[in-house]
C-alpha atoms as a PDB file:
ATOM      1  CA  UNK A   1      95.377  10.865 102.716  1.00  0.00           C
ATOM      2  CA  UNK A   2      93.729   7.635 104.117  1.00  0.00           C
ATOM      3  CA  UNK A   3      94.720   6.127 107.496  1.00  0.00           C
ATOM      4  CA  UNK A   4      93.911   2.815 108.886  1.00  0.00           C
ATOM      5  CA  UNK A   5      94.319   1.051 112.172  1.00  0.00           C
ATOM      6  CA  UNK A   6      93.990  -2.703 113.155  1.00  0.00           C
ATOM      7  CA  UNK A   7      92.301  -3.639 115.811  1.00  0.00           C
ATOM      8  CA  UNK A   8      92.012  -7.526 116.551  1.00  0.00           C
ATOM      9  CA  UNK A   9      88.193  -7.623 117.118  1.00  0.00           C
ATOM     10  CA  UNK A  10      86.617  -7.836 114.233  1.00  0.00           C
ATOM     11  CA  UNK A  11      82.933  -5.946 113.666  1.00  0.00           C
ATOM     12  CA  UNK A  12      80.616  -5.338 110.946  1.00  0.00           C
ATOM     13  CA  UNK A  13      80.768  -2.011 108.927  1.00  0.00           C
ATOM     14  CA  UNK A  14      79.693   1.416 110.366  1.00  0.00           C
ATOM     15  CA  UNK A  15      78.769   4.798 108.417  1.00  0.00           C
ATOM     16  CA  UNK A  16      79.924   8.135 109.628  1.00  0.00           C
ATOM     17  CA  UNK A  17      79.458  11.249 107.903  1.00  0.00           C
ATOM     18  CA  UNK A  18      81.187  14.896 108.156  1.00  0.00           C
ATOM     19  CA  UNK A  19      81.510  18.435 106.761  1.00  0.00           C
ATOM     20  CA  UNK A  20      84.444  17.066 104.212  1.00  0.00           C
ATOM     21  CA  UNK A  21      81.801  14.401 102.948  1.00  0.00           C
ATOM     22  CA  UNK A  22      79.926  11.179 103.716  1.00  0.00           C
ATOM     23  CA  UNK A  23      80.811   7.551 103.296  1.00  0.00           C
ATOM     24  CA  UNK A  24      79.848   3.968 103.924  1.00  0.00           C
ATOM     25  CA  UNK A  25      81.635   0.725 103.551  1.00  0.00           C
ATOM     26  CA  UNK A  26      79.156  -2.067 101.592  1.00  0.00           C
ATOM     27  CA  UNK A  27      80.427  -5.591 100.924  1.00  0.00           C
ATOM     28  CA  UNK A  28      79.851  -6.761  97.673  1.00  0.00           C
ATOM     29  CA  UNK A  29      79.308 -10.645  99.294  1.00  0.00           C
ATOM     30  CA  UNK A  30      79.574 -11.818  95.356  1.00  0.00           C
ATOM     31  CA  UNK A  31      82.943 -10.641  94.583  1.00  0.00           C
ATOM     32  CA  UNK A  32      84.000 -10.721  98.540  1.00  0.00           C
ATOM     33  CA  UNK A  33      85.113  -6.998  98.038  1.00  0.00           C
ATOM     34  CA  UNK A  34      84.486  -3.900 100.282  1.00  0.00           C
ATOM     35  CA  UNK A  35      84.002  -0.957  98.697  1.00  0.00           C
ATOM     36  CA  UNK A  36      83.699   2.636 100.589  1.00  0.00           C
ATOM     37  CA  UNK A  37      81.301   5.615  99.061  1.00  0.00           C
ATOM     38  CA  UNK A  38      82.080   9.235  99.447  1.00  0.00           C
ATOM     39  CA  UNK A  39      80.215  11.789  98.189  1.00  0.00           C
ATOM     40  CA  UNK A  40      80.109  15.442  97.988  1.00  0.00           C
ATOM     41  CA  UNK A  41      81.698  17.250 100.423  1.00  0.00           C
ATOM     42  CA  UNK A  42      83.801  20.427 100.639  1.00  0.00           C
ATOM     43  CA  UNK A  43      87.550  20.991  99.517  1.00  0.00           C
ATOM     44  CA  UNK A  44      89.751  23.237  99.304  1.00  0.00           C
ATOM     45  CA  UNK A  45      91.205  25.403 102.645  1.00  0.00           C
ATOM     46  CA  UNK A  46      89.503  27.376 105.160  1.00  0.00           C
ATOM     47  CA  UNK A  47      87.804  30.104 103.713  1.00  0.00           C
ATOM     48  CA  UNK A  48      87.584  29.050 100.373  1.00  0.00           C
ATOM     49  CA  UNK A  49      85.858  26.164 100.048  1.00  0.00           C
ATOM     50  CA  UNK A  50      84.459  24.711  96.708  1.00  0.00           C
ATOM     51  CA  UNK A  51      80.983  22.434  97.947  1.00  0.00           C
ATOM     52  CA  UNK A  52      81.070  19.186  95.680  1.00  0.00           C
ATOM     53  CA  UNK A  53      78.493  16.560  93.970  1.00  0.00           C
ATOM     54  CA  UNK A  54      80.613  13.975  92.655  1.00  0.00           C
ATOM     55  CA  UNK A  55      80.328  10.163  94.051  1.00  0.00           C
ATOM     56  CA  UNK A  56      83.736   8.065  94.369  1.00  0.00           C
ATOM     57  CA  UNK A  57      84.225   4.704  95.390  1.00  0.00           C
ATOM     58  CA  UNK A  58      87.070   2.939  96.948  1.00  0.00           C
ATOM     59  CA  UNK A  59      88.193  -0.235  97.265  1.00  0.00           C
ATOM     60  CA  UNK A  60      89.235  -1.727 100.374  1.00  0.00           C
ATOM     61  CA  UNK A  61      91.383  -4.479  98.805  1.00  0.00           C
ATOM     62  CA  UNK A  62      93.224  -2.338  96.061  1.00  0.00           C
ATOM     63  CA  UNK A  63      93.249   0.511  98.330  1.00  0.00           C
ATOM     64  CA  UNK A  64      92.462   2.384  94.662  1.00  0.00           C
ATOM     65  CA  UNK A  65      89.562   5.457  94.633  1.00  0.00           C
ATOM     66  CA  UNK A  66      87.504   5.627  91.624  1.00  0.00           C
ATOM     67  CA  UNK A  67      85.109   8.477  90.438  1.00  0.00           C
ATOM     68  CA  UNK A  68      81.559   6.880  89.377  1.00  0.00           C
ATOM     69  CA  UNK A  69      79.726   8.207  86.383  1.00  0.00           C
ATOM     70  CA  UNK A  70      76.310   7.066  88.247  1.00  0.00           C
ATOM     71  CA  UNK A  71      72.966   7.486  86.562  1.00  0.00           C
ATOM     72  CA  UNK A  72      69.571   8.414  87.827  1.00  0.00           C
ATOM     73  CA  UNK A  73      68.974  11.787  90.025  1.00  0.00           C
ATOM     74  CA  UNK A  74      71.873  12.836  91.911  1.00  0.00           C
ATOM     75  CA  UNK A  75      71.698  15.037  94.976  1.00  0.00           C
ATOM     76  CA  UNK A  76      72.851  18.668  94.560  1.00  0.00           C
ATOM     77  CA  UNK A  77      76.194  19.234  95.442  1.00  0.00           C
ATOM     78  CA  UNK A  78      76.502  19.380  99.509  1.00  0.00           C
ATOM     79  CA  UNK A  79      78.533  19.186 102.537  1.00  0.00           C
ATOM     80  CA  UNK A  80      77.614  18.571 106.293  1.00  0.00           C
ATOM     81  CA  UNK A  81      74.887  16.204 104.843  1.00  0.00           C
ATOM     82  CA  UNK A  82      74.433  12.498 106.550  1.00  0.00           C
ATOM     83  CA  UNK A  83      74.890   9.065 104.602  1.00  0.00           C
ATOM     84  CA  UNK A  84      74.357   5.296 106.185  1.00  0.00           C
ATOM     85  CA  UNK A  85      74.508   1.697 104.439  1.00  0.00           C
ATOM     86  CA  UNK A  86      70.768   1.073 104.664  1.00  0.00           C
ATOM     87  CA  UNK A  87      71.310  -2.750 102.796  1.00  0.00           C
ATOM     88  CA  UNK A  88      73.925  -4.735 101.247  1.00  0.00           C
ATOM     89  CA  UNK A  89      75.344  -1.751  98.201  1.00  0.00           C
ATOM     90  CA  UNK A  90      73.019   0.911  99.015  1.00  0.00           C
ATOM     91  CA  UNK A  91      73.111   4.011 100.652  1.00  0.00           C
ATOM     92  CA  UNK A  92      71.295   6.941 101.561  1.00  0.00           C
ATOM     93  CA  UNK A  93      72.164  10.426 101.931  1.00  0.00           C
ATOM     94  CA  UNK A  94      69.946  13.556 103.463  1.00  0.00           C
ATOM     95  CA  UNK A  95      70.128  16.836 103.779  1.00  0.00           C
ATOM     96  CA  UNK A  96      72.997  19.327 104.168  1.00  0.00           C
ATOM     97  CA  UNK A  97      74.451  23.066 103.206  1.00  0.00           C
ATOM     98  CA  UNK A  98      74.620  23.383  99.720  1.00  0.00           C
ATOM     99  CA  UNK A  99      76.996  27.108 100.159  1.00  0.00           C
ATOM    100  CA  UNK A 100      77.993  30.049 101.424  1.00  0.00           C
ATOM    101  CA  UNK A 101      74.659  32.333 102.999  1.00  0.00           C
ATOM    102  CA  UNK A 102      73.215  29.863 104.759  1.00  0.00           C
ATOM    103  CA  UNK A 103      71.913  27.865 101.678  1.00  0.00           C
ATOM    104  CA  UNK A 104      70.653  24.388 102.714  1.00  0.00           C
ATOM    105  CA  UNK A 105      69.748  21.545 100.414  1.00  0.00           C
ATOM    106  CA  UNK A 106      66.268  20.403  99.961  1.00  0.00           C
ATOM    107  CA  UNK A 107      64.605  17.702 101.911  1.00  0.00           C
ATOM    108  CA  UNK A 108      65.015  15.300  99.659  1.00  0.00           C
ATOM    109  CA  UNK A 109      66.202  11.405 100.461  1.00  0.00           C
ATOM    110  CA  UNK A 110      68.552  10.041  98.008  1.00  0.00           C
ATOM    111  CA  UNK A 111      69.290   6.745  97.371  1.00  0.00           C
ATOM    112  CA  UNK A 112      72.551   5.540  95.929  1.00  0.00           C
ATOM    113  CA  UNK A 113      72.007   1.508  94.583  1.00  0.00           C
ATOM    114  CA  UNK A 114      75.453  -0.616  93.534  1.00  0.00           C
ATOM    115  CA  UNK A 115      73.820  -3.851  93.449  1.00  0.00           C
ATOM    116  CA  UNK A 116      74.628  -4.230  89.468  1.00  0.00           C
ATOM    117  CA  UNK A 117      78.047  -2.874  90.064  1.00  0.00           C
ATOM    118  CA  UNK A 118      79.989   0.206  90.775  1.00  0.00           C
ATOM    119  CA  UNK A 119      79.778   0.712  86.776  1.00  0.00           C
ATOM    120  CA  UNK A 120      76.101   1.044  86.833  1.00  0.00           C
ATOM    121  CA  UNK A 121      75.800   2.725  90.297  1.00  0.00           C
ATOM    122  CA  UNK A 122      72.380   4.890  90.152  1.00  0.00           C
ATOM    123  CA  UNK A 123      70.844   7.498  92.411  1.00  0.00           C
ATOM    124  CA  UNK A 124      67.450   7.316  92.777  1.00  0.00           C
ATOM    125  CA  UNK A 125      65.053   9.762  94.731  1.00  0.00           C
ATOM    126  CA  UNK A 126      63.075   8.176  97.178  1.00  0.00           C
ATOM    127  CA  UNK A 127      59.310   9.149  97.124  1.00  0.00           C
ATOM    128  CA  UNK A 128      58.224  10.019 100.310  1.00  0.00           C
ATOM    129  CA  UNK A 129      54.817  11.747 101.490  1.00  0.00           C
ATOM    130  CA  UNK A 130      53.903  13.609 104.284  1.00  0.00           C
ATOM    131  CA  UNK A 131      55.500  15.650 106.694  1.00  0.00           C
ATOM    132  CA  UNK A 132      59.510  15.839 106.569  1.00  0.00           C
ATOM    133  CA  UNK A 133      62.212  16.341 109.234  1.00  0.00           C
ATOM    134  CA  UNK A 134      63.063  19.719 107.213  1.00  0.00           C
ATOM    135  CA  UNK A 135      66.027  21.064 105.782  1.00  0.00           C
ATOM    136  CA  UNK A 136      69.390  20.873 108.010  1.00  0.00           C
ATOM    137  CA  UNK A 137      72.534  19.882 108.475  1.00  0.00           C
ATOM    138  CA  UNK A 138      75.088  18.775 111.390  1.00  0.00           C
ATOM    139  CA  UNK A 139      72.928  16.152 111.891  1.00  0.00           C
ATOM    140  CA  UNK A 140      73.166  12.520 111.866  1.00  0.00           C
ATOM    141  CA  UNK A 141      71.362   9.680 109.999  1.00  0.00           C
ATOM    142  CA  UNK A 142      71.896   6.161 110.986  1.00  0.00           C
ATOM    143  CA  UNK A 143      69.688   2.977 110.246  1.00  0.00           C
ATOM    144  CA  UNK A 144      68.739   0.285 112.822  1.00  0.00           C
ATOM    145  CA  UNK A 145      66.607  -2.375 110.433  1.00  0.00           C
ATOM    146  CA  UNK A 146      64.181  -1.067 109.359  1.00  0.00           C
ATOM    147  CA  UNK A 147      64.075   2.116 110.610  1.00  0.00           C
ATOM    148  CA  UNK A 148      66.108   4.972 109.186  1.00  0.00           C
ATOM    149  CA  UNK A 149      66.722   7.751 112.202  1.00  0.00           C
ATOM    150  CA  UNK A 150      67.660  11.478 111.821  1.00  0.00           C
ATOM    151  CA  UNK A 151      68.551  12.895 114.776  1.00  0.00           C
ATOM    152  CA  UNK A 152      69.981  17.014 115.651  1.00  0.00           C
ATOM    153  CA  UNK A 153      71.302  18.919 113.627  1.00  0.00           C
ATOM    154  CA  UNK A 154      70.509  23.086 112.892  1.00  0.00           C
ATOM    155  CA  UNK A 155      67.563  23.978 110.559  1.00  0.00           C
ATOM    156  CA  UNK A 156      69.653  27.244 109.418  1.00  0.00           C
ATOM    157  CA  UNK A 157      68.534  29.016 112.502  1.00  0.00           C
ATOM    158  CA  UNK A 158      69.027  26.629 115.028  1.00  0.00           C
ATOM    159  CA  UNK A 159      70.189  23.563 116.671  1.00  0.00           C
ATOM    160  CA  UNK A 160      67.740  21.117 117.328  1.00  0.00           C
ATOM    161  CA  UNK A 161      67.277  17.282 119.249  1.00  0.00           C
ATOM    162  CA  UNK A 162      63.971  16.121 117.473  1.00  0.00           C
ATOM    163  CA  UNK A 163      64.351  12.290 116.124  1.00  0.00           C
ATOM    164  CA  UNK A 164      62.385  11.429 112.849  1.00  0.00           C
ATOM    165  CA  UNK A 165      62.573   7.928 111.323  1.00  0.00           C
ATOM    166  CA  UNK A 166      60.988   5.862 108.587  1.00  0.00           C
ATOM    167  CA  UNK A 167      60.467   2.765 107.984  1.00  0.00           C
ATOM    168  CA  UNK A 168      62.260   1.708 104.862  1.00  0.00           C
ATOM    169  CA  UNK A 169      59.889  -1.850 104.444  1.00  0.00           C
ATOM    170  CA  UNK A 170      56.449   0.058 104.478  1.00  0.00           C
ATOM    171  CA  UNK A 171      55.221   2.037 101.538  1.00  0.00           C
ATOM    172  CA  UNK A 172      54.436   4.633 100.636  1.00  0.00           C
ATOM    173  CA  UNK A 173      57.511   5.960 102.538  1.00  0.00           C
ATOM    174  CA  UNK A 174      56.835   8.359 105.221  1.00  0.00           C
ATOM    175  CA  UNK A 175      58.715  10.564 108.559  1.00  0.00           C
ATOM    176  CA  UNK A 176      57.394  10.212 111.308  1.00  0.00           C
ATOM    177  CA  UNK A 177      58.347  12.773 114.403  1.00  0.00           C
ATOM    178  CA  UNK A 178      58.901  10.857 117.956  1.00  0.00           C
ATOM    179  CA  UNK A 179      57.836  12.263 120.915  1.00  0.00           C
ATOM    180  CA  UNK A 180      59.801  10.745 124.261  1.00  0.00           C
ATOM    181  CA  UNK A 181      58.145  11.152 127.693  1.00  0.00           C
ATOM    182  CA  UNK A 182      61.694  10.516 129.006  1.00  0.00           C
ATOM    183  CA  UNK A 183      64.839  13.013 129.444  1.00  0.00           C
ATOM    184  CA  UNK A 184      65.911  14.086 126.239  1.00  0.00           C
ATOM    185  CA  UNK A 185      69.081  15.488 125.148  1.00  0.00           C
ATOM    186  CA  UNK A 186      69.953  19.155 124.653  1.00  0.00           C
ATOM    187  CA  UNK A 187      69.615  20.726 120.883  1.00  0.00           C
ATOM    188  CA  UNK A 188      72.856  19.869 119.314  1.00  0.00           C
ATOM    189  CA  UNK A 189      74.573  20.040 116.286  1.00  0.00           C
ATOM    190  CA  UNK A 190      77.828  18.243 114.912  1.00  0.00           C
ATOM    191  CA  UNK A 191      77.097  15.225 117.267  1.00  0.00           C
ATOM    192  CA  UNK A 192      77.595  11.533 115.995  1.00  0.00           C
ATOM    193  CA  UNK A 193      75.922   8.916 116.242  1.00  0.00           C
ATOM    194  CA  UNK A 194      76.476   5.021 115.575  1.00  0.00           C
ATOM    195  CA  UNK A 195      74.415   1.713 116.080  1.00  0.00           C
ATOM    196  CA  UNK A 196      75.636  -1.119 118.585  1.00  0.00           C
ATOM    197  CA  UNK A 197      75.038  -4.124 117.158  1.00  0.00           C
ATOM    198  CA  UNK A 198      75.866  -6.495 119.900  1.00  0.00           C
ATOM    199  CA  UNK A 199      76.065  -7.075 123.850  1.00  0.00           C
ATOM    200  CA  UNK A 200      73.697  -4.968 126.435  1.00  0.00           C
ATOM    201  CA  UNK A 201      73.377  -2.040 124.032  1.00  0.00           C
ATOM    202  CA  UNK A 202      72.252  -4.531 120.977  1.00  0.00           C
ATOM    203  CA  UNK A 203      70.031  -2.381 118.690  1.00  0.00           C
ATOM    204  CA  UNK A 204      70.670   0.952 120.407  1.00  0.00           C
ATOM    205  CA  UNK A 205      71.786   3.890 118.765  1.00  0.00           C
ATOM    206  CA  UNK A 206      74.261   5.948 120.499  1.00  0.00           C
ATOM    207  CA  UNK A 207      75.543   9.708 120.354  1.00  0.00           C
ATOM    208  CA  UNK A 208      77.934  11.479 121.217  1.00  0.00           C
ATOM    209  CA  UNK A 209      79.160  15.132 121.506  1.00  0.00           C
ATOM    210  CA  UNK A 210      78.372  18.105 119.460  1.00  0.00           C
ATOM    211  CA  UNK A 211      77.831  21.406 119.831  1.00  0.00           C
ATOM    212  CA  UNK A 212      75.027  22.969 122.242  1.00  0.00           C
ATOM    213  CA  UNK A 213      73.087  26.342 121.057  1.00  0.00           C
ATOM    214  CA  UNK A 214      75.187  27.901 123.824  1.00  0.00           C
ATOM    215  CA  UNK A 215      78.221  26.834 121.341  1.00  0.00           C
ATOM    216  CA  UNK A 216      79.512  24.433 123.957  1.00  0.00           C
ATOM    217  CA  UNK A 217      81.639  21.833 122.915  1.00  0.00           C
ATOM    218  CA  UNK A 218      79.640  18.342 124.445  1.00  0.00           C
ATOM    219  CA  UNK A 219      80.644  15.436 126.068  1.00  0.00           C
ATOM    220  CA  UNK A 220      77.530  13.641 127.262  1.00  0.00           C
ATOM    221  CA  UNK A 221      76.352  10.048 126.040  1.00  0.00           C
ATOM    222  CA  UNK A 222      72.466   8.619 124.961  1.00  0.00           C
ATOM    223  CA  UNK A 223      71.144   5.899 123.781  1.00  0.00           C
ATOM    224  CA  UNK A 224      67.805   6.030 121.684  1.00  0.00           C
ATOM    225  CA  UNK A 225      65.929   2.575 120.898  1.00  0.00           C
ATOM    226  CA  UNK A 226      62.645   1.043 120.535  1.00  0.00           C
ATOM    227  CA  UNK A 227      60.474  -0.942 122.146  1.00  0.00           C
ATOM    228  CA  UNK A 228      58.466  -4.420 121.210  1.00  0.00           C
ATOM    229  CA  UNK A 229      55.308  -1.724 121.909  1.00  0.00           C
ATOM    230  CA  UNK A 230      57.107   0.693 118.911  1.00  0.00           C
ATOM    231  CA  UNK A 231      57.543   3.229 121.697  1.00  0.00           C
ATOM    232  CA  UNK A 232      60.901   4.721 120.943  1.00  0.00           C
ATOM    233  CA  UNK A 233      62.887   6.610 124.450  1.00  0.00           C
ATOM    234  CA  UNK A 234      66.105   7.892 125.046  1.00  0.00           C
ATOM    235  CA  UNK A 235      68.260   7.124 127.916  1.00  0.00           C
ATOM    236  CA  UNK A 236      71.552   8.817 129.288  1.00  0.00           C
ATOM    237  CA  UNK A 237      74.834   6.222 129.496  1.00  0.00           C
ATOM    238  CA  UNK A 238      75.552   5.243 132.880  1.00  0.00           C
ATOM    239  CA  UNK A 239      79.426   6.423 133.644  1.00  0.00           C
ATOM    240  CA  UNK A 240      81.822   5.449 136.661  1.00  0.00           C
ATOM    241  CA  UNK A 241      82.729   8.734 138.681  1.00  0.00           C
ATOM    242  CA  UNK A 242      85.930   7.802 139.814  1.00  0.00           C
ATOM    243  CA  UNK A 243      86.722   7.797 136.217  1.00  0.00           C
ATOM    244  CA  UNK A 244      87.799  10.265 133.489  1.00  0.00           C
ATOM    245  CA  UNK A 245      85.358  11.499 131.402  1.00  0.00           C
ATOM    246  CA  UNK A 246      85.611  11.699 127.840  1.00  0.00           C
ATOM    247  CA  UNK A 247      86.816  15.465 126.472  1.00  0.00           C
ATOM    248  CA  UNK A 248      83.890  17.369 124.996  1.00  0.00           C
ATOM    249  CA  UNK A 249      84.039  17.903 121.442  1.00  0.00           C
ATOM    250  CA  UNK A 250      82.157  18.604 117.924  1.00  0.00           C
ATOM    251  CA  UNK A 251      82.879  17.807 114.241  1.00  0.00           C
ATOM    252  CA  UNK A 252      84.053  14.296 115.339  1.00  0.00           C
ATOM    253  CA  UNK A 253      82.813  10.682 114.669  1.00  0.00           C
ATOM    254  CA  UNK A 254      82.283   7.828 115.799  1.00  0.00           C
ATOM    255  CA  UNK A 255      82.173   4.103 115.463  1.00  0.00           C
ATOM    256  CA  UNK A 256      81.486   1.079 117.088  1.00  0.00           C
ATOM    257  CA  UNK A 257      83.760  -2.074 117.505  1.00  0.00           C
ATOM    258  CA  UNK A 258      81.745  -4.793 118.873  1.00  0.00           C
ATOM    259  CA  UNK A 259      80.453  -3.338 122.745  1.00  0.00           C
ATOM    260  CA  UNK A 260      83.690  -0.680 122.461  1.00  0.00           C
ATOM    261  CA  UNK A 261      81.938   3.126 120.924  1.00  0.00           C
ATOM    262  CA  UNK A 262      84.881   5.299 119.356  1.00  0.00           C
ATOM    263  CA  UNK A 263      85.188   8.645 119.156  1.00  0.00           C
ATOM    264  CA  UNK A 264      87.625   9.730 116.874  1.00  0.00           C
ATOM    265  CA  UNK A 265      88.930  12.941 116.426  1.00  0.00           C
ATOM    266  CA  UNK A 266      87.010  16.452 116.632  1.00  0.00           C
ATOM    267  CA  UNK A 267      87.495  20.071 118.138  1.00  0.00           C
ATOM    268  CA  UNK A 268      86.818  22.045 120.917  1.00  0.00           C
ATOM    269  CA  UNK A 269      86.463  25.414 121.649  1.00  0.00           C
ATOM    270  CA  UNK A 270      90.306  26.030 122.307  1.00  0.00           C
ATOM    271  CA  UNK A 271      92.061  26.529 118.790  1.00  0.00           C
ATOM    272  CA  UNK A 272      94.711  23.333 118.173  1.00  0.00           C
ATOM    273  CA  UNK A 273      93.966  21.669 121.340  1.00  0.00           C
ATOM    274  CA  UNK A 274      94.992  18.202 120.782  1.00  0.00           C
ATOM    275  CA  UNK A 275      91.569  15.699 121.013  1.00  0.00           C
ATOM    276  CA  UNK A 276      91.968  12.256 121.990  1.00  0.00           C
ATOM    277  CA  UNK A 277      90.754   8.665 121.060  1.00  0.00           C
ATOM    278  CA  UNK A 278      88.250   7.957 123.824  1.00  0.00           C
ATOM    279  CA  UNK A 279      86.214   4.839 123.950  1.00  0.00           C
ATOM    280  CA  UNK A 280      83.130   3.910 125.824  1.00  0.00           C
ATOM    281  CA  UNK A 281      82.498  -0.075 126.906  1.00  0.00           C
ATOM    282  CA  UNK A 282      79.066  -0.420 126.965  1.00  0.00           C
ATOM    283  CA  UNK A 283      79.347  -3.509 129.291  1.00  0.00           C
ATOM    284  CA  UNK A 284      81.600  -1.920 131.902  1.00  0.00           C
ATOM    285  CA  UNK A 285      80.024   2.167 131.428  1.00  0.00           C
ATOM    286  CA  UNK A 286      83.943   2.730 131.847  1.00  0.00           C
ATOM    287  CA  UNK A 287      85.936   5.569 129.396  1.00  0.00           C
ATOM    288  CA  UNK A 288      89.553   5.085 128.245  1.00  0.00           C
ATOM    289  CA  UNK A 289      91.810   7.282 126.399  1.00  0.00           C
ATOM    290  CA  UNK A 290      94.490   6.996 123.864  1.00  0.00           C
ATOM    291  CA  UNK A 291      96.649   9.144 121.664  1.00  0.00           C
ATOM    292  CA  UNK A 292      95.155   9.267 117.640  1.00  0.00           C
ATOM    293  CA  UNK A 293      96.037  11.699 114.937  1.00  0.00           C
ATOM    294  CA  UNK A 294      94.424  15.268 115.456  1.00  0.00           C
ATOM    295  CA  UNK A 295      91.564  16.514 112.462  1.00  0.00           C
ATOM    296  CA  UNK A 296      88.306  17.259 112.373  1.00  0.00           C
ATOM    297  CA  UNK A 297      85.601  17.361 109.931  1.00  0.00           C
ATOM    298  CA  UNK A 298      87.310  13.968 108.706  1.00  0.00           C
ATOM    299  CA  UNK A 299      85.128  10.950 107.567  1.00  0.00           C
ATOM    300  CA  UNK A 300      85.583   7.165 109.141  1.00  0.00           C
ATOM    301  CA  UNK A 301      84.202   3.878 108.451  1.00  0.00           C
ATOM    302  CA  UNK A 302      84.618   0.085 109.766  1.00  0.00           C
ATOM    303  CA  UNK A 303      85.866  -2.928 107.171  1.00  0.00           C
ATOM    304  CA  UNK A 304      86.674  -6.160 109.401  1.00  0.00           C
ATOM    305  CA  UNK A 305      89.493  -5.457 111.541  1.00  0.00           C
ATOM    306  CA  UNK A 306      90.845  -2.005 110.081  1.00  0.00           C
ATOM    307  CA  UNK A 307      89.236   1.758 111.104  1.00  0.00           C
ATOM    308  CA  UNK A 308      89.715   3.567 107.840  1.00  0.00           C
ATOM    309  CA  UNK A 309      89.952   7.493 108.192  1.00  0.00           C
ATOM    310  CA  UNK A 310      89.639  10.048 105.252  1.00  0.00           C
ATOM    311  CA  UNK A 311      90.009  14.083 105.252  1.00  0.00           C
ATOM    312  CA  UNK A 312      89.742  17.014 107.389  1.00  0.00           C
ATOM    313  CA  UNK A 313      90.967  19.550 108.543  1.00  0.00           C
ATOM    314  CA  UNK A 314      94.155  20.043 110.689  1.00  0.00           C
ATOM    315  CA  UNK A 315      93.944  21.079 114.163  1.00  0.00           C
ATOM    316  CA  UNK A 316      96.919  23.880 113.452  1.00  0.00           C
ATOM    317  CA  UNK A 317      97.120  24.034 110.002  1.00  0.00           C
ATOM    318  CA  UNK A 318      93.357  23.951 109.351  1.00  0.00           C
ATOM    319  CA  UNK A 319      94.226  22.817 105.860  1.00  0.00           C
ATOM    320  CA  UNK A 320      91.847  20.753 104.181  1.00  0.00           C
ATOM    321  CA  UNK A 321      93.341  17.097 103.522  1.00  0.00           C
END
């Protein structure tokens, strides 16, 4: 199933990824169409999962999902990988589990081009040299132009809260590790994160959430962003007191809608306890809750006014969807 909600603000897309599979929304600006990717991902229900490879598209307008025959290299089948629009129809993906016994994919970026048309979308690996962030997954990739940022995740024997990014206008492509003299945040894993594009946060990239080493279910806030200088820091988000804080949580996402960060869905430690939508204003550092539909391990993305939702699993059921 796909769910959407209207909201009267309208906002430019945003990429989240999950266990289930990753996705973007790109705008085709020729054919004023928005099209959503998903690829790979894991189906079937708890316990028997099958781990998939295959790339579909959907349209926004037609609300219709199509499987691409795509050329070029495709990445190994996956799940718990990240994806983000890096341009106008293109995408990357990185990393992931690729099965059962701990089995992680390679270190490999991928990039996904549908400039000539969902018919002739190709994936392409991305030369890169140098040192790489490593094989993981649970972690998060987002893009703030023109750097690409991986951040978290667990290297298949641990959590970790090391940020890597690369600069996706300078070849030859290369990682680079950065090192923060500030506060940093705890090793995490099934955290989100998503870029503000507007207001006092403009340029930041925020998470949220995950899960600690400790196997604590989060609820703390940062923003990471650069400097004029290219010195890149993190710094926690100021919250009111008096208010309620946001419920810690893991396998989530989130989004932002103009200053307003979303966090959708996600679990906690307690099995089928019912997860909230809390928001974050950015402008105010005030939280707010609302009721939303309960999975995690789902997939979400932004197209104008509408936050589209896709797959899961079911807080009591646990069935995939």
């Amino acid at each position: 199933n796909c769910y959407f909600f209207f909201f009267k603000q309208k906002t430019a897309y945003e990429i989240s990824a999950c266990l289930v599979g990753s996705e973007m929304c790109i705008r085709d600006r020729s054919t004023q169409s928005t099209w959503a990717i998903l690829f790979g991902g894991a189906t079937g229900d708890t316990g028997k999962y099958a781990i998939t490879g295959d790339t579909y598209c959907f349209d926004v307008i037609t609300r219709i999902w199509k499987k691409l025959n795509t050329l070029g290299t495709s990445p190994s089948p996956r799940a718990a990988h990240a994806a983000v629009a890096v341009e106008a129809n293109q995408m990357v993906i990185y990393g992931g589990a690729t099965g059962g016994g701990g089995s992680l994919a390679t270190d490999d970026l991928f990039l996904l081009d549908i400039r000539n048309g969902e018919d002739n979308a190709s994936w392409t690996l991305v030369p890169v040299i140098g040192t790489t962030p490593g094989r993981r997954y649970g972690h998060t990739i987002t893009y703030c132009k023109p750097f690409l940022i991986v951040f978290g995740g667990n290297t298949g024997s641990e959590p970790v809260s090391d940020v890597w990014v690369l600069n996706v206008e300078k070849a030859p492509f290369s990682w680079s590790k950065v090192e923060s003299k500030n506060d940093v945040p705890i090793q995490r894993v099934y955290h989100s994160a998503a870029l503000c594009q507007t207001g006092n946060a403009q340029n930041m990239i925020v998470i949220f959430g995950g899960r600690s080493h400790e196997q604590v279910a989060l609820n703390d806030t940062w923003g990471l962003r650069r400097h004029r200088d290219g010195r890149w820091d993190w710094v926690r988000a100021p919250q009111k007191p008096e208010k309620e804080m946001p419920t810690g949580r893991y396998q989530h996402t989130s989004a932002f809608l103009g200053t307003l960060l979303l966090i959708i869905g996600g679990r906690t430690n307690n099995v089928g306890e019912s997860v909230g939508l809390d928001i974050y204003d950015t402008e105010t550092s005030e939280w707010y809750k609302y009721p939303t539909i309960q999975r995690f391990r789902h997939s979400c993305w932004l197209s104008e006014a509408s936050i589209y939702i896709y797959g899961g699993l079911l807080h009591l059921s646990l069935i995939h969807i």
